[in-house]
Protein backbone atom coordinates (compact mmCIF):
# COMPACT_ATOMS: atom_id res chain seq x y z
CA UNK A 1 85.85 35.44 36.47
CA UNK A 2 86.64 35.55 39.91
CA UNK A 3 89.74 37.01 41.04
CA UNK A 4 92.79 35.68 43.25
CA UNK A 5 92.60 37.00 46.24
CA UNK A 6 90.11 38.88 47.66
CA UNK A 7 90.14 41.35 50.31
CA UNK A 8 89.15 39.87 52.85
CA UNK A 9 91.71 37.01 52.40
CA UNK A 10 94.61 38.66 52.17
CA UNK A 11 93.19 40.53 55.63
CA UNK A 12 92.74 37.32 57.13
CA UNK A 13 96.04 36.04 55.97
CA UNK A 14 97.94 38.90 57.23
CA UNK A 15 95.86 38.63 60.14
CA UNK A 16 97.19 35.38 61.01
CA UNK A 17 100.57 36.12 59.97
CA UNK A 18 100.89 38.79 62.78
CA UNK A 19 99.27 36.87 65.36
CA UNK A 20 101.58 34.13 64.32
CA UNK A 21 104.68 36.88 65.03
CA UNK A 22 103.36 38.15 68.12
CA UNK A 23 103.04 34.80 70.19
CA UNK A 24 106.64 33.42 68.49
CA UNK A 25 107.54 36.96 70.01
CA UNK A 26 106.00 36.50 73.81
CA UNK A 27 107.18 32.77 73.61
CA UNK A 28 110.78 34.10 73.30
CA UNK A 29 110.74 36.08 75.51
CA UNK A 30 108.90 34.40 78.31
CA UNK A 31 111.48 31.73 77.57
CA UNK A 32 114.29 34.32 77.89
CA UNK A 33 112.74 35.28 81.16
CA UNK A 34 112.45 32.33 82.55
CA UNK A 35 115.91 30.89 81.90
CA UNK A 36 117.59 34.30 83.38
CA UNK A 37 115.52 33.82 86.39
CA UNK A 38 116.91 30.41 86.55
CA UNK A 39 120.30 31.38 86.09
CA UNK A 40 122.18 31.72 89.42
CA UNK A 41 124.96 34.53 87.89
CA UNK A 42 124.21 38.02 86.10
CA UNK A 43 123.17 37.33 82.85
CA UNK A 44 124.65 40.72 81.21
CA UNK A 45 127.29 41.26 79.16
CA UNK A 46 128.60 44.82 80.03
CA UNK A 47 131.57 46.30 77.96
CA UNK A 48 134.41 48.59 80.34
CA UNK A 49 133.77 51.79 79.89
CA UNK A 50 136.39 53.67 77.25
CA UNK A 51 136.75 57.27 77.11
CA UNK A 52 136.54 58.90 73.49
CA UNK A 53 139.61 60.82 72.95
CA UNK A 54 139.64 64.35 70.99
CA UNK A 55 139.88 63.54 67.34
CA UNK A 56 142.27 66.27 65.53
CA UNK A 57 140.83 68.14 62.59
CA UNK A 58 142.73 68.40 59.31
């Protein structure tokens, strides 16, 4: 009886799954890259800075 999976095919499908993740990932971001390049304004979203104010004890 042979079994489900072997080894070597769950290696090969995990292989592929992270190759799979890894271009999707350098896609995104060469396509982030490319549209802030494009982009004629900043492209960053800053937030003013606030000072933290001392919090009282009990």
């Amino acid at each position: 009886m042979r079994r489900s999976f072997s080894n070597d095919d769950l290696d090969a499908g995990l292989t592929v799954s992270f190759m799979l993740r890894l271009l999707a990932t350098v896609a995104f971001g060469v396509r982030s890259a490319l549209a802030a390049r494009r982009s004629a304004t900043p492209t960053a979203n800053e937030t003013p800075y606030v000072p933290v104010t001392a919090v009282e004890g009990p």
